[in-house]
Protein backbone atom coordinates (compact mmCIF):
# COMPACT_ATOMS: atom_id res chain seq x y z
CA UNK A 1 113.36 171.84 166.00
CA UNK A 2 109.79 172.38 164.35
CA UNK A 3 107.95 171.97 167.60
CA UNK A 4 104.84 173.04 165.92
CA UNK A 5 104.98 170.27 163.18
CA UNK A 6 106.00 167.67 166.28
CA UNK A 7 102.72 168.92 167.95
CA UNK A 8 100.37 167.98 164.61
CA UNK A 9 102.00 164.79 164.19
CA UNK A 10 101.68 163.82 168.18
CA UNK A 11 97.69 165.20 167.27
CA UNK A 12 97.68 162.76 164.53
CA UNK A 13 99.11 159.95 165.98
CA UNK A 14 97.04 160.51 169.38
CA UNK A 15 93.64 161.12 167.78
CA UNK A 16 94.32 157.54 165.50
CA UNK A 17 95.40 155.49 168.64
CA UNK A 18 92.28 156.77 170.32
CA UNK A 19 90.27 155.66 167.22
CA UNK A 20 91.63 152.25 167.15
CA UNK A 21 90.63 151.49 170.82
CA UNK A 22 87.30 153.72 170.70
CA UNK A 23 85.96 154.76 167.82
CA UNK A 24 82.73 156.03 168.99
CA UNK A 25 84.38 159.05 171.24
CA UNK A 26 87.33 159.80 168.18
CA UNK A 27 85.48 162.76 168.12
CA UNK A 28 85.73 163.46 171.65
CA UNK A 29 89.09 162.73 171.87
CA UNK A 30 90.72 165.09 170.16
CA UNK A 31 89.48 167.96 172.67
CA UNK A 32 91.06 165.72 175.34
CA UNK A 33 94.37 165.26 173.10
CA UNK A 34 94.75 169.11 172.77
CA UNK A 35 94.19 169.94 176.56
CA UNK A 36 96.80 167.30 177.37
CA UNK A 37 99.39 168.80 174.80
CA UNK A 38 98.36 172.44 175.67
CA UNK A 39 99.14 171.59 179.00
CA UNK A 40 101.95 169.65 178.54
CA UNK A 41 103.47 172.25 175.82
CA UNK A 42 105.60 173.44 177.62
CA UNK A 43 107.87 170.96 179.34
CA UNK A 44 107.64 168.99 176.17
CA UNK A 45 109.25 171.67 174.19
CA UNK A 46 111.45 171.84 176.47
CA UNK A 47 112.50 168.20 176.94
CA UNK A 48 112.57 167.19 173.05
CA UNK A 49 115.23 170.35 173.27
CA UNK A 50 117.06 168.68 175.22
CA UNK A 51 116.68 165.54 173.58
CA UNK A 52 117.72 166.74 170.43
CA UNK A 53 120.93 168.78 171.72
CA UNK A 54 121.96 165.49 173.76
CA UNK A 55 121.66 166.89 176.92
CA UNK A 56 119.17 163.68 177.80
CA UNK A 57 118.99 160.52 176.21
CA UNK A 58 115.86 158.90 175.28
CA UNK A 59 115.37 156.83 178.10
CA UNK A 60 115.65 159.97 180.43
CA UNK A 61 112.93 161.58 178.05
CA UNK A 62 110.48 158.73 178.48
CA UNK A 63 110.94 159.29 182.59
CA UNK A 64 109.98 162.67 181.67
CA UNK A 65 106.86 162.47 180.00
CA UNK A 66 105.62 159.29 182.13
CA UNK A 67 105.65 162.19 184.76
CA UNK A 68 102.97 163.79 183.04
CA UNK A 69 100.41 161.20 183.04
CA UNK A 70 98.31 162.67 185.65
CA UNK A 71 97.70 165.61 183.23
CA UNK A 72 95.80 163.34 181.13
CA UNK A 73 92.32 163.16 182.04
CA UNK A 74 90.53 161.64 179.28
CA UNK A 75 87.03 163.15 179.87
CA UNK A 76 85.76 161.37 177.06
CA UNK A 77 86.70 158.22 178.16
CA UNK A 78 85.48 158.57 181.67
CA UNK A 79 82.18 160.28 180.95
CA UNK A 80 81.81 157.07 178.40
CA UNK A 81 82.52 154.89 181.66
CA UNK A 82 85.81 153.50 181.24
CA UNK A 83 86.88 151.46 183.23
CA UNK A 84 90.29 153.08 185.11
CA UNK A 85 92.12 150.14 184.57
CA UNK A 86 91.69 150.42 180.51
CA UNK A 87 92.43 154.22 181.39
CA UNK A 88 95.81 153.32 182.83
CA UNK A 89 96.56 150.99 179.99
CA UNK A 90 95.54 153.82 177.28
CA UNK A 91 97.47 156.22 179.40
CA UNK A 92 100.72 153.91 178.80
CA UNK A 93 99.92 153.91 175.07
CA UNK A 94 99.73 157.83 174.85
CA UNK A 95 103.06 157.99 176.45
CA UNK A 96 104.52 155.02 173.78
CA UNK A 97 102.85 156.74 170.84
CA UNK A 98 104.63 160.39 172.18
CA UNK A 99 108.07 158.75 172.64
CA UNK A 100 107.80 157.09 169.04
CA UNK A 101 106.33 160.07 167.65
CA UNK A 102 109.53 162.15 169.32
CA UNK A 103 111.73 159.51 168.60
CA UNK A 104 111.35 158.88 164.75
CA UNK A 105 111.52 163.06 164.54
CA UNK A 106 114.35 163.87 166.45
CA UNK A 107 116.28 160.94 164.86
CA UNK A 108 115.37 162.74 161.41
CA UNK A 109 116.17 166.02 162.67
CA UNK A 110 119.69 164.52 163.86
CA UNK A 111 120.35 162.43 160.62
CA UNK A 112 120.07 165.41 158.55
């Protein structure tokens, strides 16, 4: 498993879903996005390992990274004012766009 090339394409797909909802902090985002997935690294690695050797299935994986939630601050957002209800909401999204992200890769990674 290319963890590294996982970790641009969660960037990627983090930084666009940002943009979408607010495009004014994009910017900002993305030094939010990398905190999250620097501090996240870890346990992510290790649970799309396990993912990918079928030692959890992919419902068990999205249990696992809802646990990391908290780790998301999103200082742009809240500097900006958001409201912590949109903040839960967006939070819900990051974890959606990580478990597609994972999802699409490791099914590549198994189908080939």
């Amino acid at each position: 498993m290319d963890f590294e090339k996982l970790t641009k394409e969660l960037k990627t797909a983090l930084v666009q879903l940002f943009g979408e909802k607010w495009k004014d902090l994009k910017g900002e985002s993305k030094k939010d996005i990398n905190q999250f997935l620097k501090d996240s690294e870890v346990k992510l690695k290790r649970w799309t390992q396990l993912l990918v050797n079928g030692d959890i299935d992919l419902e068990d994986y999205e249990w696992l990274v809802k646990s990391q939630k908290d780790l998301m601050l999103m200082q742009a957002l809240h500097s900006a004012g958001v409201h912590k209800i949109s903040l839960g909401h967006f939070k819900n999204k990051v974890v959606k766009t990580i478990i597609n992200v994972v999802k699409t890769v490791v099914l590549y990674k198994i189908n080939q």
